[in-house]
Protein backbone atom coordinates (compact mmCIF):
# COMPACT_ATOMS: atom_id res chain seq x y z
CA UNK A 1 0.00 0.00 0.00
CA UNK A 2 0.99 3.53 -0.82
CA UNK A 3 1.56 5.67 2.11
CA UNK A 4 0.56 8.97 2.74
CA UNK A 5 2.89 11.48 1.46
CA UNK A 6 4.87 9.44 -0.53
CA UNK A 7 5.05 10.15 -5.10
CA UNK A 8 1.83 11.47 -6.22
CA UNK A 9 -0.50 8.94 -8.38
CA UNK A 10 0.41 9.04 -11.59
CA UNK A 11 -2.33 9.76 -14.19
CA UNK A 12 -4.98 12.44 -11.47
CA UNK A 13 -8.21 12.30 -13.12
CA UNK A 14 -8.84 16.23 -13.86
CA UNK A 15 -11.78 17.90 -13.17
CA UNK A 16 -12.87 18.35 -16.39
CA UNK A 17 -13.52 14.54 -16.87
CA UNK A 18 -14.72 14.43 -13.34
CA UNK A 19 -17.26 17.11 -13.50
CA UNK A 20 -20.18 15.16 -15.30
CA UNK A 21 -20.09 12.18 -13.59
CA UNK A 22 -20.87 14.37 -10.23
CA UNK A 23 -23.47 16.51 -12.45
CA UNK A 24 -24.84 13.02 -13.39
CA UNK A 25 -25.14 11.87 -9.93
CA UNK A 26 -26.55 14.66 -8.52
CA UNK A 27 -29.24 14.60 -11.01
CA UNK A 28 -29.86 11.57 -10.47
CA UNK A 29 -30.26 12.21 -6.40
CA UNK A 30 -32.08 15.83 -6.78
CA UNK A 31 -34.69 14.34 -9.22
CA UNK A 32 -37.72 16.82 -10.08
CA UNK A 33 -38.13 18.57 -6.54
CA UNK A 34 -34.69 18.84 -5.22
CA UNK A 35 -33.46 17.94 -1.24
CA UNK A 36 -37.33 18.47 -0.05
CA UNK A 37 -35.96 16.86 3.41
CA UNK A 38 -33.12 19.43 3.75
CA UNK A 39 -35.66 22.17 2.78
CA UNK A 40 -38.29 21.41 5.54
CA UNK A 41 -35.88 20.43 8.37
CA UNK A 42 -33.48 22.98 8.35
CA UNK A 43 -33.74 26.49 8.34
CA UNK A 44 -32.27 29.09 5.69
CA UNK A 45 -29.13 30.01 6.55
CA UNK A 46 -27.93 27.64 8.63
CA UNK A 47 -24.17 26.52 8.66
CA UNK A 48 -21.99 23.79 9.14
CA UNK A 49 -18.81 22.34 9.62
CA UNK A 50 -18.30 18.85 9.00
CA UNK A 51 -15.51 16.13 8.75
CA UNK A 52 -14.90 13.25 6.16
CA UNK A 53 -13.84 10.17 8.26
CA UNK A 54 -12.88 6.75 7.59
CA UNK A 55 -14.49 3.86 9.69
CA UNK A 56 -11.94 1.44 8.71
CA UNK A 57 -8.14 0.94 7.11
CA UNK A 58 -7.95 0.74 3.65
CA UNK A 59 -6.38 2.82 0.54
CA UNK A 60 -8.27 6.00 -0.67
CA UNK A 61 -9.70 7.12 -3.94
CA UNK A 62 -12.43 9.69 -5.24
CA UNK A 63 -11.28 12.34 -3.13
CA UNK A 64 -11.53 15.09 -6.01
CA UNK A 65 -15.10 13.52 -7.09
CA UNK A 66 -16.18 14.37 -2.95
CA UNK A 67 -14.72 17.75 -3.50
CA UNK A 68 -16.58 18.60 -6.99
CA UNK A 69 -20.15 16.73 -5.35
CA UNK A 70 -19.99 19.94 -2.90
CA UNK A 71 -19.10 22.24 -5.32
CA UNK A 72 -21.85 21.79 -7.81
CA UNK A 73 -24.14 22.16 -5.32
CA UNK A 74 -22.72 24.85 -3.24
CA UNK A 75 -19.72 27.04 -5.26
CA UNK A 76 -19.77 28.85 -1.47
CA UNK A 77 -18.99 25.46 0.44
CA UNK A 78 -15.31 25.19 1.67
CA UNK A 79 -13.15 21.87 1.14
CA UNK A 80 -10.32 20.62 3.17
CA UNK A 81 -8.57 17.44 1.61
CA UNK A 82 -6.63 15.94 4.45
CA UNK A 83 -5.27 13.02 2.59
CA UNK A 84 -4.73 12.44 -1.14
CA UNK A 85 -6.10 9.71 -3.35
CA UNK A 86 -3.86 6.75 -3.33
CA UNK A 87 -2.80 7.01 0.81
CA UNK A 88 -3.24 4.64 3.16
CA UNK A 89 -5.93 5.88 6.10
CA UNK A 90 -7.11 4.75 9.27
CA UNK A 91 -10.23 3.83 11.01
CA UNK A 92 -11.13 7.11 13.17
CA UNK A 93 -8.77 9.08 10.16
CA UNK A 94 -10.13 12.39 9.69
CA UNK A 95 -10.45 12.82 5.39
CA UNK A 96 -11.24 16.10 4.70
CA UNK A 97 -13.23 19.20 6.16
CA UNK A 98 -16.55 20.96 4.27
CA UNK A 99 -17.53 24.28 5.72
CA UNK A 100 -20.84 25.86 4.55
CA UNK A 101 -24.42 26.33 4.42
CA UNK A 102 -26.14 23.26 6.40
CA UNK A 103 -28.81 22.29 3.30
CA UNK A 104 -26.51 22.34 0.80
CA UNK A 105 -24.00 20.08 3.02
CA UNK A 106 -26.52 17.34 3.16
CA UNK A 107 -27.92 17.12 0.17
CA UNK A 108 -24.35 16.54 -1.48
CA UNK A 109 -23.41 14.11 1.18
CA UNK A 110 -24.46 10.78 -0.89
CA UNK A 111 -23.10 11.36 -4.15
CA UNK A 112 -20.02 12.05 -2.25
CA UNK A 113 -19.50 9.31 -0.20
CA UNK A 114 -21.05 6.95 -2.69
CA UNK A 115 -17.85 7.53 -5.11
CA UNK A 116 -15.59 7.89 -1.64
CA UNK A 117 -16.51 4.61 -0.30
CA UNK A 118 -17.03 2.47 -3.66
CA UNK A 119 -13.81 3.37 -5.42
CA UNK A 120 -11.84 3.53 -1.87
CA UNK A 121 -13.37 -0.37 -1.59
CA UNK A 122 -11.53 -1.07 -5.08
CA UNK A 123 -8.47 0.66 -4.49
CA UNK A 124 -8.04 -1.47 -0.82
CA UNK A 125 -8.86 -4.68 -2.60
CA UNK A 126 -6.37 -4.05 -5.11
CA UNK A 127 -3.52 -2.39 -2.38
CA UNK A 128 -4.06 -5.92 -0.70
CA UNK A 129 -3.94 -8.00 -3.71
CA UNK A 130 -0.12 -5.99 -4.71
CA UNK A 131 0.58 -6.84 -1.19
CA UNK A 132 0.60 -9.87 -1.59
CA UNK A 133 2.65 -10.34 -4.37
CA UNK A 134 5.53 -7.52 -2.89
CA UNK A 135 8.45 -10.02 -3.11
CA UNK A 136 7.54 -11.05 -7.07
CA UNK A 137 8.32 -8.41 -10.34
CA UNK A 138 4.36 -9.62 -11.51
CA UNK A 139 1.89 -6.47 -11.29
CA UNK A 140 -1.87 -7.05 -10.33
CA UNK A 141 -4.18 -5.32 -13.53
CA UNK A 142 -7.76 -5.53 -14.04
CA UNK A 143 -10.18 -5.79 -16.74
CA UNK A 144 -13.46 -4.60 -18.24
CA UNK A 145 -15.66 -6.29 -16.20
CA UNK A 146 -16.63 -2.40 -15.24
CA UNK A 147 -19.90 -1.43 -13.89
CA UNK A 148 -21.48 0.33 -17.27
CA UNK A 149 -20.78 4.32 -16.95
CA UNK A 150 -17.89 3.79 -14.14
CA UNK A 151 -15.43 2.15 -15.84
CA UNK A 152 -13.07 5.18 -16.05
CA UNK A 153 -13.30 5.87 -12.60
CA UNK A 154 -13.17 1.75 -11.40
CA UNK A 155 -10.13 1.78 -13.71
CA UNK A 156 -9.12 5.14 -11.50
CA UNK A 157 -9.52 3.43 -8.46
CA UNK A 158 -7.26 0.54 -9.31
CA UNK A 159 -4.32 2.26 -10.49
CA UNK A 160 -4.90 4.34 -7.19
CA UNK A 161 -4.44 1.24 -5.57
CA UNK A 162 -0.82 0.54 -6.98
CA UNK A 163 -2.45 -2.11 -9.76
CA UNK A 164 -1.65 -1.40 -13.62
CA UNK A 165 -4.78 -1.49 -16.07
CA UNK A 166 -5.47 -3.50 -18.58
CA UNK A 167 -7.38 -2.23 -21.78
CA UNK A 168 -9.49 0.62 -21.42
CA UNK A 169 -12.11 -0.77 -23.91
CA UNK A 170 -12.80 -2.80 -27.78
CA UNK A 171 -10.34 0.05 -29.45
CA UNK A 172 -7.14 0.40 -27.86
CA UNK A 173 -5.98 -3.15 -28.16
CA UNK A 174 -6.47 -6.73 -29.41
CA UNK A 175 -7.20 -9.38 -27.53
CA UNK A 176 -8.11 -12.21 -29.40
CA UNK A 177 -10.50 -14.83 -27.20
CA UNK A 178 -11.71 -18.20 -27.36
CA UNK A 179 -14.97 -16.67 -28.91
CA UNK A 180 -13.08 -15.09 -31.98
CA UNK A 181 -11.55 -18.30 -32.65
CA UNK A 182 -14.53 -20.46 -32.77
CA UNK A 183 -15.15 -18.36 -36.09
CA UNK A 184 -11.85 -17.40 -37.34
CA UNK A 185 -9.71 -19.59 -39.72
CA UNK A 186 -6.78 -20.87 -37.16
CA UNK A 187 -5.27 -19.35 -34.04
CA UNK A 188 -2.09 -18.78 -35.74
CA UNK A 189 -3.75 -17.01 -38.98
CA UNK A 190 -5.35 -14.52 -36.96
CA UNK A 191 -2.87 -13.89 -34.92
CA UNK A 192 -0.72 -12.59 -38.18
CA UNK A 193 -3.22 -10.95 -39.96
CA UNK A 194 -4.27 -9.13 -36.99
CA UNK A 195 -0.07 -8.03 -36.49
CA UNK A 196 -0.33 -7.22 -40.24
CA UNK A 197 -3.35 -4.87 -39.80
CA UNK A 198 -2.94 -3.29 -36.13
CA UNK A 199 -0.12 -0.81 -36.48
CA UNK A 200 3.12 -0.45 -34.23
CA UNK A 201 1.03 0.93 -31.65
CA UNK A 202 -1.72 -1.60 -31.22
CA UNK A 203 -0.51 -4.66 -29.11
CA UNK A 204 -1.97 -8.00 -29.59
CA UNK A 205 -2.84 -10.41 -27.22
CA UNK A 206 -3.99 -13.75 -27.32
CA UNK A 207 -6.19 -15.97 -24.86
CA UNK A 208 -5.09 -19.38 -24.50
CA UNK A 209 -6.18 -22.23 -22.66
CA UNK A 210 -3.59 -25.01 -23.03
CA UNK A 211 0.36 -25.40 -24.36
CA UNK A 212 -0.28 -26.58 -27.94
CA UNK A 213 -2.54 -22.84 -28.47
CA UNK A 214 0.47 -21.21 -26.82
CA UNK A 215 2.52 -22.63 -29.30
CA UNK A 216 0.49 -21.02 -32.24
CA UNK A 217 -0.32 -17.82 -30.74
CA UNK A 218 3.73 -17.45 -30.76
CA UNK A 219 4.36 -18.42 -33.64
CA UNK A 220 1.84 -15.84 -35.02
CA UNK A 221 3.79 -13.36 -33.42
CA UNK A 222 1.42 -12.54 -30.35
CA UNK A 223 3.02 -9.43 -28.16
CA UNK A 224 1.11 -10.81 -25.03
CA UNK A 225 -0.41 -14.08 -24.20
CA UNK A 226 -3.53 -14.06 -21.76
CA UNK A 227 -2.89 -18.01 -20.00
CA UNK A 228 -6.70 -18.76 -18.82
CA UNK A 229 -7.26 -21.17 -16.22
CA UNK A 230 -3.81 -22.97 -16.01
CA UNK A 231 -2.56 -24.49 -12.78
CA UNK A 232 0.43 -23.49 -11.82
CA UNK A 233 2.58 -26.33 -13.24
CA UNK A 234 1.35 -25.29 -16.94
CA UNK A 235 2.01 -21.61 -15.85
CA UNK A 236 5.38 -22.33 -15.30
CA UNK A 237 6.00 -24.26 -18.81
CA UNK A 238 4.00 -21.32 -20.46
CA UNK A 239 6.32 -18.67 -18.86
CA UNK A 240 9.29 -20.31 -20.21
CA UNK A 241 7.81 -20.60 -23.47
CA UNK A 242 7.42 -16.95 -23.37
CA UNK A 243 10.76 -15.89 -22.25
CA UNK A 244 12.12 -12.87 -24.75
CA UNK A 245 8.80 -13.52 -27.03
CA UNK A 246 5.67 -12.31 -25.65
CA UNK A 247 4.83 -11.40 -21.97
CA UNK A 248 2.59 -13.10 -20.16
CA UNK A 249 -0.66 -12.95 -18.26
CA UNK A 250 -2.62 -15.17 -15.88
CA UNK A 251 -6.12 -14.64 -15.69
CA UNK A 252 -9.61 -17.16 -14.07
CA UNK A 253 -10.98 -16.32 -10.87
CA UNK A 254 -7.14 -16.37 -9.32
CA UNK A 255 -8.58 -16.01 -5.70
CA UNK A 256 -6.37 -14.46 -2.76
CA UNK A 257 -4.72 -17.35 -1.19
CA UNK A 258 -3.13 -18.39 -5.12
CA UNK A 259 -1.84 -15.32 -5.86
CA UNK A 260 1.71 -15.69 -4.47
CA UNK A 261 1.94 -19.30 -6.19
CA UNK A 262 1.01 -17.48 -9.52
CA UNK A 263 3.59 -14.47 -9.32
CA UNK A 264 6.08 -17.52 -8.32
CA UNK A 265 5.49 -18.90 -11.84
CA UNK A 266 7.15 -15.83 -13.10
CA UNK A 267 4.13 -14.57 -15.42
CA UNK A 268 4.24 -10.34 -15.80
CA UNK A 269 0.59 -9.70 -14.95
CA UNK A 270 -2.19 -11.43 -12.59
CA UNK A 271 -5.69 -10.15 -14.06
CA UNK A 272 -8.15 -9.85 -11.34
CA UNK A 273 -12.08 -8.95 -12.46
CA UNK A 274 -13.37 -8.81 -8.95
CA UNK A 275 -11.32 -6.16 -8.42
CA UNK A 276 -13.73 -3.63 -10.14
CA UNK A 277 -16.81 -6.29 -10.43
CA UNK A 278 -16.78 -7.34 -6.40
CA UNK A 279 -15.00 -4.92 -3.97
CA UNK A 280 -16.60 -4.16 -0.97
CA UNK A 281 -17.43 -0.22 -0.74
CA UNK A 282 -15.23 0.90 2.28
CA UNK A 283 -16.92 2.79 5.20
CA UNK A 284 -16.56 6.62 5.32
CA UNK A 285 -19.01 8.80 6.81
CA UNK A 286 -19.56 12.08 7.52
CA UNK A 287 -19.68 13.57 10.78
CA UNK A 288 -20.49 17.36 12.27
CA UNK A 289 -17.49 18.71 13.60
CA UNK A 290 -18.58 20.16 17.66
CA UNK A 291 -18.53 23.88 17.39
């Protein structure tokens, strides 16, 4: 896990990317009539002061989406970040401050701790997973079994949890599966027209379930191999099959206690779905600071 203070993340989200999926959100929780609970229960021009905190350890990320959730709906409302997106925090860890007018306080509260607490979740799952594999040169990535709308910030969330990502979507890479081969005319074939056709700049990968399609997607010319659902015996034969031709990348519900035996087979990546598809949402509240 990263710790607090150490090199900043590396790719920050800017606001400008950030903005509309808080304007979405907030939408989405205003509806036709707006905070009618706020508006009855509290009186105009009331104000607050009140603290981000974290209920339990973990790694954080959405800090900037918290900040913007109070901003669209107050420009007035002060924000305090106490800790930075990819920093490990505390149970009882005080996150941030917001200063300003009561209503406006609560009624962004949600949207903000709805992107605090799911993409913190994915960014502690995936802090624990790199744990785990500390002692091996194999990096933890995920995939794009995103929730639809969220995968930029899932994605996000990961990388603030010291993982790697794997393809952004259909366009930025090839990744040949089982499913494409079923129709196409041989493993190998594909594999060289698709080199032929991609550009420089375009990797392509190929799934493969067992030696003998290793062998092919190789000698096609494959930049990266995806080895589905190997124990770690095959691993190990696939890796050195690979050595100083493609890299390599072990994917199929690896659970927790197998990750260390899979970085020991020496493959470069462990792709993990759950990461984005299962985390927990961590729990962060928000609590009025005594005046």
């Amino acid at each position: 896990m990263q710790q607090a203070g150490t090199s900043p993340l590396l790719f920050p989200l800017p606001d400008v990317v950030l903005k509309s999926f808080v304007q979405q959100a907030l939408l989405e929780d205003l509806g036709r009539r707006g905070d009618v609970t706020s508006a009855v229960a509290i009186p105009a021009g009331v104000q607050a002061e009140l603290a981000v905190v974290s209920r339990e350890n973990g790694v954080l990320a959405g800090m900037d989406l918290a900040r913007l959730a109070f901003a669209e709906t107050d420009s007035s409302i002060e924000f305090q970040a106490l800790a930075a997106d990819g920093a490990d925090i505390r149970a009882g860890q005080m996150l941030a401050k917001v200063k300003g007018s009561a209503h406006a306080l609560l009624t962004a509260e949600r949207t903000a701790l709805n992107y605090l607490t799911h993409l913190s979740g994915i960014a502690s799952m995936t802090a624990a997973a790199v744990a785990e594999i500390k002692d091996y040169p194999t990096r933890i990535t995920c995939s794009r079994k995103t929730i639809p709308g969220l995968r930029t910030l899932q994605k996000y969330a990961v990388r603030a949890g010291g993982g790697c990502n794997h393809r952004m979507g259909l366009d930025d890479a090839i990744l040949i599966k089982d499913n494409h081969l079923v129709y196409s005319d041989g493993l190998k074939e594909t594999v060289q027209r698709a080199k032929q056709l991609a550009g420089h700049l375009i990797p392509v990968e190929v799934e493969v379930d067992t030696l003998a399609q290793l062998e092919q997607a190789l000698a096609g010319g494959a930049d990266l191999v995806l080895l589905d659902n190997m124990d770690n015996e095959t691993l190990k034969q696939a890796v050195a099959m690979c050595c100083g031709k493609a890299r390599c990348e072990a994917s199929g519900g690896i659970k927790f206690n197998r990750l260390r035996e899979v970085a020991a087979t020496g493959v470069d990546f462990i792709a993990l779905g759950y990461l984005t598809h299962s985390s927990r949402a961590l729990d962060i509240g928000l609590d009025f600071i005594a005046g």
